[in-house]
Every structure is written in C-alpha cells, then in structure tokens.
Protein backbone atom coordinates (compact mmCIF):
# COMPACT_ATOMS: atom_id res chain seq x y z
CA UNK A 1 140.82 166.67 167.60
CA UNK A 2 139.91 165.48 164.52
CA UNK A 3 137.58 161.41 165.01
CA UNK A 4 138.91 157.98 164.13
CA UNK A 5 136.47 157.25 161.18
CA UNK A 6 135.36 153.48 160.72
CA UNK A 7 136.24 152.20 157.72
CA UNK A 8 135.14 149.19 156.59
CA UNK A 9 136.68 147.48 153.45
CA UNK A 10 134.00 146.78 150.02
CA UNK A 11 133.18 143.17 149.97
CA UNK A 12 133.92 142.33 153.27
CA UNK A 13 131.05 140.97 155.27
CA UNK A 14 130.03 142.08 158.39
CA UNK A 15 131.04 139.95 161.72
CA UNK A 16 128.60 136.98 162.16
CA UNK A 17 127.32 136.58 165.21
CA UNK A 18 124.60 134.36 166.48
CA UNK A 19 121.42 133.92 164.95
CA UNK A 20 118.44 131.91 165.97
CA UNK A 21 116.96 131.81 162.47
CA UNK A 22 119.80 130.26 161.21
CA UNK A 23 120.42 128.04 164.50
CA UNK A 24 116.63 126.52 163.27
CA UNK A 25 117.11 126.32 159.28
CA UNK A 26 118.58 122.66 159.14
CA UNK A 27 117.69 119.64 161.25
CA UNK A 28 121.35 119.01 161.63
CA UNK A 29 122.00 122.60 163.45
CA UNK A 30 120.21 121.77 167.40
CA UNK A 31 120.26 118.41 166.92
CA UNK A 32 124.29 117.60 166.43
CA UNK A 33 124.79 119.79 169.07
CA UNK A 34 121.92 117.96 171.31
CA UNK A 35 122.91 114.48 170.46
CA UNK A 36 127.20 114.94 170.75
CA UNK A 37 125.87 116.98 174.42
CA UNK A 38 123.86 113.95 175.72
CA UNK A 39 126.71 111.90 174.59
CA UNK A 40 129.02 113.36 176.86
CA UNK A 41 126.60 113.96 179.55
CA UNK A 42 125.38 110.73 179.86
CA UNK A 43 128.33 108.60 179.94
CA UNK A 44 129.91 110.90 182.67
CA UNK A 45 126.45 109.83 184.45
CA UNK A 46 126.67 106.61 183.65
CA UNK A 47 129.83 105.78 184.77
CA UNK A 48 130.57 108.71 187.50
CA UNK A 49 126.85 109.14 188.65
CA UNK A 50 125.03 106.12 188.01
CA UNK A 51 123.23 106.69 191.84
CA UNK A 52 120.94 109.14 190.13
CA UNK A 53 119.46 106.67 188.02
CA UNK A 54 116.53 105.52 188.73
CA UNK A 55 113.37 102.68 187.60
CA UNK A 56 111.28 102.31 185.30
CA UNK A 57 114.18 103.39 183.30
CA UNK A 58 117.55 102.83 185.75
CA UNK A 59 120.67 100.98 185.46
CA UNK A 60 121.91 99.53 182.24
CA UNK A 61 118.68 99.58 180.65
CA UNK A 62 119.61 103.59 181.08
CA UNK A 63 122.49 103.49 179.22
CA UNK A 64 121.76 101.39 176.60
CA UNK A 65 118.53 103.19 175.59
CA UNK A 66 120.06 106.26 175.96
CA UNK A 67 122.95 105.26 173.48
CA UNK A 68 121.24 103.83 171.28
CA UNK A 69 117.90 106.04 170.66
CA UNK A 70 119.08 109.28 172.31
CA UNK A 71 122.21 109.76 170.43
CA UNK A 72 122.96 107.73 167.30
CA UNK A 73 118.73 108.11 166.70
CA UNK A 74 118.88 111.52 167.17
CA UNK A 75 122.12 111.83 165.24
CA UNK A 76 120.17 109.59 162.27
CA UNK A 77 117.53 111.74 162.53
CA UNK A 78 119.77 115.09 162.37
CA UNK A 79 121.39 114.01 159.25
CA UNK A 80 118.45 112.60 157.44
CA UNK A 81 116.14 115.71 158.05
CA UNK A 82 119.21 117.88 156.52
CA UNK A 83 120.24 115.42 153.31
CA UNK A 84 116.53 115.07 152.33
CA UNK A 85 116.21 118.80 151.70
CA UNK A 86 119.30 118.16 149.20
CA UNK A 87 117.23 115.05 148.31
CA UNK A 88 114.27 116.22 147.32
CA UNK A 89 114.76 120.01 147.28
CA UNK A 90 112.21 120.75 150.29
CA UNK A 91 113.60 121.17 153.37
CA UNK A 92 111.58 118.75 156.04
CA UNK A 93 112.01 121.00 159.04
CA UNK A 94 112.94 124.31 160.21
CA UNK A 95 111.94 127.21 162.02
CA UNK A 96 110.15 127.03 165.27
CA UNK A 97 108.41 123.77 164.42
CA UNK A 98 112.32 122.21 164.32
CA UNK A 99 112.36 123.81 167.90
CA UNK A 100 109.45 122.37 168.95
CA UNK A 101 111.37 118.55 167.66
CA UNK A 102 114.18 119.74 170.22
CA UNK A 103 112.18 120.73 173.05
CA UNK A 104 110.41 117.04 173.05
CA UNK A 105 113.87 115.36 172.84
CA UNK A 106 114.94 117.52 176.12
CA UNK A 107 111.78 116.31 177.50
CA UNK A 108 112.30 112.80 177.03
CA UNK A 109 115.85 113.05 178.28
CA UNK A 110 114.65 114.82 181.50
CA UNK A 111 111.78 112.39 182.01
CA UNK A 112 114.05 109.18 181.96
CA UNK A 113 116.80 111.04 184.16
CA UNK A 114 114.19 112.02 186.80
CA UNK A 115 112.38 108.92 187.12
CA UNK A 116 109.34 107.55 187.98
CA UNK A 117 106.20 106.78 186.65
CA UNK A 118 104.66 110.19 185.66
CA UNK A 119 107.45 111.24 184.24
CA UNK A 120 108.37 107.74 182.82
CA UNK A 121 105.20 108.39 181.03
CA UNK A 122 105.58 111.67 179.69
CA UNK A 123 109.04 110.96 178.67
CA UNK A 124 107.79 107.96 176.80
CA UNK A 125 104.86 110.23 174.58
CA UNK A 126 108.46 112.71 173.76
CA UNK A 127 110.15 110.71 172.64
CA UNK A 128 107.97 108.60 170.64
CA UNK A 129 106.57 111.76 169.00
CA UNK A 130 109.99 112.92 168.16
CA UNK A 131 110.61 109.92 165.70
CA UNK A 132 106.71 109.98 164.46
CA UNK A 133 107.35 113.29 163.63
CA UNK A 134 110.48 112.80 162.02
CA UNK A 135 108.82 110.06 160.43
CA UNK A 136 106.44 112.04 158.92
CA UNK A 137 108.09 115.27 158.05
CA UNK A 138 110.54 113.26 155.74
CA UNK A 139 108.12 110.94 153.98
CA UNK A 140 106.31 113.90 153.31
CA UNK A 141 109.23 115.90 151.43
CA UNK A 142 110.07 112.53 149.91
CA UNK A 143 106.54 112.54 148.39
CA UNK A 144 106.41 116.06 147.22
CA UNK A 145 110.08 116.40 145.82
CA UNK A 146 109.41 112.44 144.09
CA UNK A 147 112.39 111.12 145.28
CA UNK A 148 111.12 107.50 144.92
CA UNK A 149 114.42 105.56 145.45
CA UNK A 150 113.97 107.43 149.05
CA UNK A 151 110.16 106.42 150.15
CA UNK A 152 111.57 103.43 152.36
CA UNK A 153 113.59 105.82 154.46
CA UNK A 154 110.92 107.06 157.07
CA UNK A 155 110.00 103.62 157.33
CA UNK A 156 112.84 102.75 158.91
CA UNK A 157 113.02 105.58 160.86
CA UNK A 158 109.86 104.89 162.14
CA UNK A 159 110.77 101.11 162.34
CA UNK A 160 113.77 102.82 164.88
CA UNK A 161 110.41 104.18 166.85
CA UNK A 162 108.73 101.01 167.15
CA UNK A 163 111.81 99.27 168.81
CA UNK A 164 111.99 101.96 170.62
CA UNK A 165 108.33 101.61 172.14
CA UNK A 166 108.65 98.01 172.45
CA UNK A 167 111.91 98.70 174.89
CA UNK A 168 110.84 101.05 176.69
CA UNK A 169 107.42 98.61 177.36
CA UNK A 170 109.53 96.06 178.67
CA UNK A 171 111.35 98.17 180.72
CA UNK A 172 108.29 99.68 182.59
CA UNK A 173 107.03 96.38 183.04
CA UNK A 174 110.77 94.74 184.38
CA UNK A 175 110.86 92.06 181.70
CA UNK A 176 114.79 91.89 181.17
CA UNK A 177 114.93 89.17 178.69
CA UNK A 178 112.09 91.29 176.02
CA UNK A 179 114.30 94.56 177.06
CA UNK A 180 117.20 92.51 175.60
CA UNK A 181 115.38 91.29 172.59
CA UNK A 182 113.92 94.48 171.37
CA UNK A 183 117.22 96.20 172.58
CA UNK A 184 119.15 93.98 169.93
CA UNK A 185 115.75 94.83 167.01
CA UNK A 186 116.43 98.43 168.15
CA UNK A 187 120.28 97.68 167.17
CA UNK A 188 119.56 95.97 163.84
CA UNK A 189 116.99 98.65 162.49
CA UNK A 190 120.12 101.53 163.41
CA UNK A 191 122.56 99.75 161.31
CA UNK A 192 120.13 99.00 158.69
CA UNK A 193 119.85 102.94 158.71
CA UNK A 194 123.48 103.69 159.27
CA UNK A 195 124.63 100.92 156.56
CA UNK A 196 122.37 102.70 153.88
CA UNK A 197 123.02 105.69 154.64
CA UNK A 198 126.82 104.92 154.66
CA UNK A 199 126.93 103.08 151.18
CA UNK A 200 125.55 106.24 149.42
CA UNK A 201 127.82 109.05 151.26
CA UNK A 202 130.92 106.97 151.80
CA UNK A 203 132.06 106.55 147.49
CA UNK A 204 130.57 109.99 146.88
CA UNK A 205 132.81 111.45 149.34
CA UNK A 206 135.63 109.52 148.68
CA UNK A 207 135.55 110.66 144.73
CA UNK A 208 135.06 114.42 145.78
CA UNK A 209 138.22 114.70 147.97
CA UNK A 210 140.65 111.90 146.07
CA UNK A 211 141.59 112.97 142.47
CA UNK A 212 140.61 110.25 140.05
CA UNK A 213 139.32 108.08 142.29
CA UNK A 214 136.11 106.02 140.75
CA UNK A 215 134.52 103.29 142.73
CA UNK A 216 131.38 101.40 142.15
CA UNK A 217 127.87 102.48 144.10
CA UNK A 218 127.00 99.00 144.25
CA UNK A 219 123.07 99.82 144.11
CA UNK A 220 122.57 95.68 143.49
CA UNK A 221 124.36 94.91 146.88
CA UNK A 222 123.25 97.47 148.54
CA UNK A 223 119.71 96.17 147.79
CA UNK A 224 120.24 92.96 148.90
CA UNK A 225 121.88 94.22 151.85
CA UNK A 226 118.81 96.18 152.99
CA UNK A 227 116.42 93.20 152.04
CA UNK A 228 118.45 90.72 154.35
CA UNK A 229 118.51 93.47 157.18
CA UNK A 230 114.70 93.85 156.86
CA UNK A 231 114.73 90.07 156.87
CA UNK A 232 116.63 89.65 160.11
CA UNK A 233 114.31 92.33 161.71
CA UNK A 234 111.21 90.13 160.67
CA UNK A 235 112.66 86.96 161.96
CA UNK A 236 113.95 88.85 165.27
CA UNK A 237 110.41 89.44 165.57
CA UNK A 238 109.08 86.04 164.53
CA UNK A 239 111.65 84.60 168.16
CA UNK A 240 113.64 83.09 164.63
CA UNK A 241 117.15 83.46 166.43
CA UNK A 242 119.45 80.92 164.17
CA UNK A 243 117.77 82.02 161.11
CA UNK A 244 118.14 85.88 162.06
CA UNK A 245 122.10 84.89 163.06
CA UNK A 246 122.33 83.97 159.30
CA UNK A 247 120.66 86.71 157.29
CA UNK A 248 122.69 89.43 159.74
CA UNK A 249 125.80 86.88 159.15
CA UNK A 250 125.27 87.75 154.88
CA UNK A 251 124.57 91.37 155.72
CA UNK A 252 127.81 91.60 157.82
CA UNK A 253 129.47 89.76 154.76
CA UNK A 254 128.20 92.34 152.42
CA UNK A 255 129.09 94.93 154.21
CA UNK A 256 133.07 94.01 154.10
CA UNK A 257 132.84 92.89 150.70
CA UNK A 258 131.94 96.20 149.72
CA UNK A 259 134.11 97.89 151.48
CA UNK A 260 137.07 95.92 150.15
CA UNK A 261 135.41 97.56 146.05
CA UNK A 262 135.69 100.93 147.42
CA UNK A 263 139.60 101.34 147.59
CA UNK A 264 140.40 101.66 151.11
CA UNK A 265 144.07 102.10 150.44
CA UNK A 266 143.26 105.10 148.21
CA UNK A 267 141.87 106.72 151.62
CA UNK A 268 144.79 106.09 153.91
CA UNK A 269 146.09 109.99 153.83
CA UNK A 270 142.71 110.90 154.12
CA UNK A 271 140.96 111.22 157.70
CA UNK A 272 138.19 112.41 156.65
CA UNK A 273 137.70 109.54 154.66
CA UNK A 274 139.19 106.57 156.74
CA UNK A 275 136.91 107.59 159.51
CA UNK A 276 133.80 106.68 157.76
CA UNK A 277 135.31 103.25 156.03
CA UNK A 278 136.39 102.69 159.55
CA UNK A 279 133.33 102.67 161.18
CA UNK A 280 131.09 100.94 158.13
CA UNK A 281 133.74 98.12 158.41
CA UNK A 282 133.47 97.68 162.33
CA UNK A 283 129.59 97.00 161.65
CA UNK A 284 130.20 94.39 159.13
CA UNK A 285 132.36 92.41 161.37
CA UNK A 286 130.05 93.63 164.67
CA UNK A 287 126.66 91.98 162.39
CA UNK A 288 128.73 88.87 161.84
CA UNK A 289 130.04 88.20 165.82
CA UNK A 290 126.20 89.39 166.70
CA UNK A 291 125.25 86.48 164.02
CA UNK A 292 127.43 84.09 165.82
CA UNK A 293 125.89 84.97 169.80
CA UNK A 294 121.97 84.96 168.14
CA UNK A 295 123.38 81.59 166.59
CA UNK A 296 124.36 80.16 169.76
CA UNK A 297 127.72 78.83 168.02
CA UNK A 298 129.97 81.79 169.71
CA UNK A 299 131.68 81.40 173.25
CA UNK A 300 133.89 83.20 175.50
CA UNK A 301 133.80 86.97 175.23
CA UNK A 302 132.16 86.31 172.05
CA UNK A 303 129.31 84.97 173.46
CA UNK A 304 128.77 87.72 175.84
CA UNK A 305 126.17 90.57 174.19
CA UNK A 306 127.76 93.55 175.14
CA UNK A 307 130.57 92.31 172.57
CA UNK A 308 128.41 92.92 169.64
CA UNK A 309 126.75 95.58 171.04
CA UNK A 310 129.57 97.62 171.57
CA UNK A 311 131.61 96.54 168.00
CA UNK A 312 128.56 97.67 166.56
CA UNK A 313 127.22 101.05 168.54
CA UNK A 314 130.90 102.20 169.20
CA UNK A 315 133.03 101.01 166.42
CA UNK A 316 130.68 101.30 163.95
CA UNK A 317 127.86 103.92 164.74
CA UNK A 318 129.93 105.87 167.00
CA UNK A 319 133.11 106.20 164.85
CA UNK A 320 130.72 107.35 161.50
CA UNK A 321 129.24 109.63 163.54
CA UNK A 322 132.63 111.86 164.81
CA UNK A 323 133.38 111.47 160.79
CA UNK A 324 129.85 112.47 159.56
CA UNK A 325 129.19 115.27 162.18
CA UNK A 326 132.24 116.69 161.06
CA UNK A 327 132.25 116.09 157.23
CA UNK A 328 129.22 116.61 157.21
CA UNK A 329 128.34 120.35 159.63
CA UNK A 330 131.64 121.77 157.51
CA UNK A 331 130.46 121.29 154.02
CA UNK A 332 126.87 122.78 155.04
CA UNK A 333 127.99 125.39 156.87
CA UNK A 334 130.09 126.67 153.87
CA UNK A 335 133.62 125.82 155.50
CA UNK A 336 136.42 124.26 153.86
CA UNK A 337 136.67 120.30 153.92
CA UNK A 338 139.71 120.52 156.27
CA UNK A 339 140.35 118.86 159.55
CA UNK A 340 142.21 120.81 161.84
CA UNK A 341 144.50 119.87 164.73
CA UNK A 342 141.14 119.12 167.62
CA UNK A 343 139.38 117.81 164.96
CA UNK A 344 141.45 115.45 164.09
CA UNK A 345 142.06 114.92 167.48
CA UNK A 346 138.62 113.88 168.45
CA UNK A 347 139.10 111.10 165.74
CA UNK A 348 141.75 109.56 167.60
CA UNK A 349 139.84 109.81 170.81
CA UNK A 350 136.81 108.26 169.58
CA UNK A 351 138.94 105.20 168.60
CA UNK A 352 140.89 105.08 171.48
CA UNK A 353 137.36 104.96 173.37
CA UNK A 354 136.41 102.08 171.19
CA UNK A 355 139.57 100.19 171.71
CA UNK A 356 139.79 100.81 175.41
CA UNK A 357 136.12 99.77 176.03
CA UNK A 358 136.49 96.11 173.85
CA UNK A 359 139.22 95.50 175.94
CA UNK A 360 137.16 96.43 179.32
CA UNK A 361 134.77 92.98 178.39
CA UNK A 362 138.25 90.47 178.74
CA UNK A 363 137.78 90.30 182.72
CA UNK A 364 140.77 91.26 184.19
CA UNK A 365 142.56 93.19 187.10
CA UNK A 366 143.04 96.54 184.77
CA UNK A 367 139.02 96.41 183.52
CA UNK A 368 137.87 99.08 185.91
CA UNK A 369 141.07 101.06 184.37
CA UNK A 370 140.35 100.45 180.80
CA UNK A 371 136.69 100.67 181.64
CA UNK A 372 137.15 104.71 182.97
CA UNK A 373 139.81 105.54 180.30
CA UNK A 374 137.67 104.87 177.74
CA UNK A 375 134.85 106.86 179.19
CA UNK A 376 137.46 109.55 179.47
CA UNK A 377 138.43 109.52 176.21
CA UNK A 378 134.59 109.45 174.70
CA UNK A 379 133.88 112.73 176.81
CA UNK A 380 136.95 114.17 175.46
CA UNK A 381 136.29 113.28 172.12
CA UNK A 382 132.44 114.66 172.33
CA UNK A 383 134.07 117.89 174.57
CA UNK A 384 136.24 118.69 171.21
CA UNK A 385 133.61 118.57 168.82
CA UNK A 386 131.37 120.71 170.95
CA UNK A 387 133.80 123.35 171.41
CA UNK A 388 135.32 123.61 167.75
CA UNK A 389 131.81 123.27 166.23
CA UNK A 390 129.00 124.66 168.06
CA UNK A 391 130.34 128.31 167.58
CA UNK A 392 129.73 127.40 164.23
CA UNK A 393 126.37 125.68 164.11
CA UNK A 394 125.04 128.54 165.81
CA UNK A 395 126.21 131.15 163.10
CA UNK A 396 124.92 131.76 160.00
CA UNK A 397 126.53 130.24 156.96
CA UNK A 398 129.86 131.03 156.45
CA UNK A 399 130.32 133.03 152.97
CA UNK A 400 134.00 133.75 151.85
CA UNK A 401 134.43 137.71 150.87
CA UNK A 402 134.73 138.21 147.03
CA UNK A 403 138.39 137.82 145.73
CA UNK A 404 139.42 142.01 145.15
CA UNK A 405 139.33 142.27 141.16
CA UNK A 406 142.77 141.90 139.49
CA UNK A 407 144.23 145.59 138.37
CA UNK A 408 144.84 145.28 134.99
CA UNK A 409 148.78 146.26 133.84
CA UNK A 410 149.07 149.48 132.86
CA UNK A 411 149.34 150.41 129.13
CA UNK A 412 153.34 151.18 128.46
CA UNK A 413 153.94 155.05 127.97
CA UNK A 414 154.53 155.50 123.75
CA UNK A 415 157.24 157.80 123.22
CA UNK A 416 156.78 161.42 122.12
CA UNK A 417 157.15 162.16 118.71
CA UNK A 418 160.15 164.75 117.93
C-alpha cells in the first residue's frame, strides 16, 4: 500500500504554536493578559466574595487600590514598556527579567488577597518594586535612544508609585481620610498618564484608519495640560483643595476642547476609533465634576466621591483601555486592524458596565440590580478579551504567507509558415 506523503505548500508557514520567548519579548504580552485577568477576578471578589477580604488592606480600600494600581497601572505600565521600544528603538524589557516584573505583580496581588501583616508587607516591597522598576527600565531606554520629548514619562510613572506608597501607608495604619486623599493623588497622576498618552495615540490613529483625515497634535495644549495636572498634584499635596479643584477644572476643560479639534464625527463608523475619543472625553468631564467635589461647590450625587471616581477610572481609564488593549495587541502582533463580532462586543459591554454602575450611585430600590449588572457586564467584557486575545499574545507574531507569484500569460502560438 503505497503512504500518504505530507505535503506542505512553498511559502506557507508552519502552525504557530506557543512560545515562551515570544510570550516575554514585549511588556504588553504577560502584562495585558495579567491586568484584563485581575480585572475580572477581582470585581467577581469584590462584589460576590468580598468575605475573603481582609485588613490592612480589606474592604473598599481593596477595591479601589486594586483598580486603580493593579489594573489601569499595570495596563499603563504594559503599554508604555512596549511604545518606548518604538520610541526610542530599545526595547525596555523582555526575556526572563520581564518575567521576573510579572512574578512581583502576582506577588503583590496574593499578598493583599491573603492578608495580614507579613504578607501586607511583602506585598507592599512587590509592588512598589514593580513600578521602580518600570520606572527605571524606561528612563533608561529614553536616555540611550535620546528621545528627549519622552524623559518626563518615568517620572510620572514613578509619581503613580509614590501615591501608591503613600495609600497603602495609610491603609496599614487605618487613617481613612489620608487613604482618601492619596487615593484621589493616585487618581490624578493616572489621568495625567492616560491623558498624555491619549493625546499622542488618539490623532495618529485616527489619520491611519480614516482616509484624509488631518487633525492638529496640539503639542501647545497638550503642554499646558500636563503642566496644570502636575500643578493640581502639587497643590493636592500642599492640602490646597479649592485651588487643586481649579487647575483639574482647566485640565478637564482642555481635555474636551481638544477633543472637539480632533473630528469626532469623522470617527462615528469607526469603533476602533470612537472607543478611545470616548473614554479621553469621559475624563475631561470626570476632572471637571472631581474639580467641583475638591471645590466644595458640588452637591447631591455630585458631591459624593465615588462619582468622580468612577466617571474617571471607568468611563475614562477603563473604556481606553478595552480600545487600546485591542488596537493596540492587534497591530503588534501583526494582525489586521479589524474588530470582529466579540470584540466589538466587549466594547459595548464595557460601556454598558460604565452606564449601569453611574446609575448604581442615584440611591434607589433597583441599585443592588444595577449595581450586579454592571459587575456582570465588566466580567463579561474582560472574559471576551481574554478569550479572543490571549491565544494570540501567547503566539509568536503573526506573519501573512507570501502572495503565490502571478503566472505570466502565455506568449500566443505564431502561425507556421507554408
């Protein structure tokens, strides 16, 4: 009986299957996937499990740190360790030392979720080290790749850190009132990082994927943007409340009148794109209602903090993220700039989390029910990007086999002489 021979096509590549080295070449590979996971996870604890929490780090001090420095910072931190190498040309992070960034952020997580002192403590040196090193690996390729227009990013990255610290003090030592305060500096440095990071990627995008669209950079705004944000932080600091209301008030104000230059309505059949102008826009207005409660001239829901907090770390940091871990994992890993059905999907989810969780903070008989359906739809939104994606981020680039070579026409027969 004569054997089935394999053939395998020319050009074709070979099935990909999972590789570690490529799992550890970009910051954004382990830590998208670590920082969408905990997202899931710890809402579903939060909200179905919240008996496991317990002190130095319990309750809503929990959830708030955990949302704020364990996912969006970790998300910040996956996408800045992965654009710098396009930066600068020098790629921060990889290999087993990117592993070794992982295994302390699994550390902290565990150390928090157990409890305790001890591993309060140990959980505290993780996670700290995590954004030092960060810190440290990307002001270092900033340095050596010259990208001067860039040397202010670890700073605030580290600046991220230092809130960080400062929360997690006041938490070990049961001061609820600092916890707040360097809860709301934590806040303010994130969007200072999101909100830069935002104004670059959002018009670049948006000309790449809409024929002839041009729209401004606004460097100049942008600039005073970041100087009023730095500003706020300082008088946050300083116990300046009022004054900090008013420079976050401008920054807010920026924020929309920059959106408003960048063509929205030239994004509408664009989800990709509407995501992202989504998002930067809910921080704008979340800066200015923040502005008003640090002011002390808001009242009613308005007044309450959780209103800013979640306007800002769900509709704006939480919305850019599903648009950015998407946008941005596809166009590294060599795929086509497509959404597909789950993708797109997840969008919707996200928002409807956002939506369903404002409306949770109007007391009411249905709050518990809008309070559970929007943690239902954030773990279904985070569910879908983990399944559609991580097969992906775990795979090696994806390379599209070389186009077969056109035949050329054959030469028409000439006719025999005689």
């Amino acid at each position: 009986m004569a054997e089935l021979l394999s053939i395998s096509e020319p050009g074709k590549p070979p099935q990909d299957k999972p590789d570690l080295t490529a799992f550890l070449s970009l910051g954004f590979r382990p830590l998208y996937i670590a920082g969408c996971a905990w997202a899931l996870i710890s809402i579903g604890i939060w909200i179905y499990a919240p008996g496991w929490l317990s002190t130095p780090l319990g309750g809503v001090a929990w959830h708030a740190h955990e949302m704020l420095w364990a996912f969006i910072g970790t998300i910040a931190v996956a996408f800045l360790l992965t654009a710098s190498a396009t930066w600068t040309g020098f790629n921060p992070l990889k290999g087993w030392p990117l592993a070794g960034l992982a295994v302390l952020w699994l550390i902290a997580r565990a150390g928090f979720l157990v409890g305790g002192e001890t591993a309060f403590h140990i959980a505290c040196a993780s996670e700290l080290a995590f954004f030092v090193i960060s810190s440290a690996c990307l002001l270092r390729v900033m340095i050596k790749g010259k990208s001067r227009r860039n040397y202010g990013v670890p700073f605030m990255l580290l600046a991220l850190g230092v809130a960080d610290g400062l929360f997690l003090r006041a938490a070990l030592r049961g001061d609820y009132m600092a916890l707040l305060h360097h809860f709301d500096l934590g806040l303010i440095c994130m969007a200072m990082i999101a909100l830069l990071i935002a104004r670059r990627v959002i018009p670049f995008f948006s000309m790449r994927m809409v024929p002839g669209l041009e729209i401004p950079m606004l460097v100049r705004s942008g600039h005073v943007q970041l100087g009023l944000s730095a500003l706020a932080i300082l008088l946050g600091l300083a116990g300046q409340g009022a004054a900090m209301g008013v420079a976050l008030f401008l920054v807010g104000l920026v924020s929309l009148w920059q959106l408003g230059r960048w063509k929205p309505l030239a994004v509408l059949r664009k989800p990709m794109l509407w995501i992202l102008y989504l998002g930067y826009g809910a921080i704008g207005v979340g800066l200015m209602v923040a502005a008003a409660q640090f002011s002390g001239v808001s009242s009613g829901v308005l007044a309450r903090s959780a209103t800013h907090v979640h306007l800002i770390g769900m509709g704006g940091f939480a919305v850019l993220i599903i648009g950015m871990v998407t946008r941005t994992a596809l166009g590294h890993l060599g795929r086509p700039l497509a959404l597909d059905g789950s993708m797109l999907l997840s969008y919707y989810l996200m928002i409807a989390a956002v939506v369903l969780r404002l409306a949770a903070l109007w007391p009411s008989s249905a709050t518990l029910h809008f309070l559970h359906a929007a943690a239902l739809s954030w773990m279904a939104c985070m569910a879908l990007y983990l399944w559609r994606f991580v097969p992906m981020l775990i795979r090696p680039r994806y390379t599209a086999p070389p186009r077969p070579a056109a035949t050329p026409p054959a030469a028409p027969l000439k006719p025999r002489a005689g």
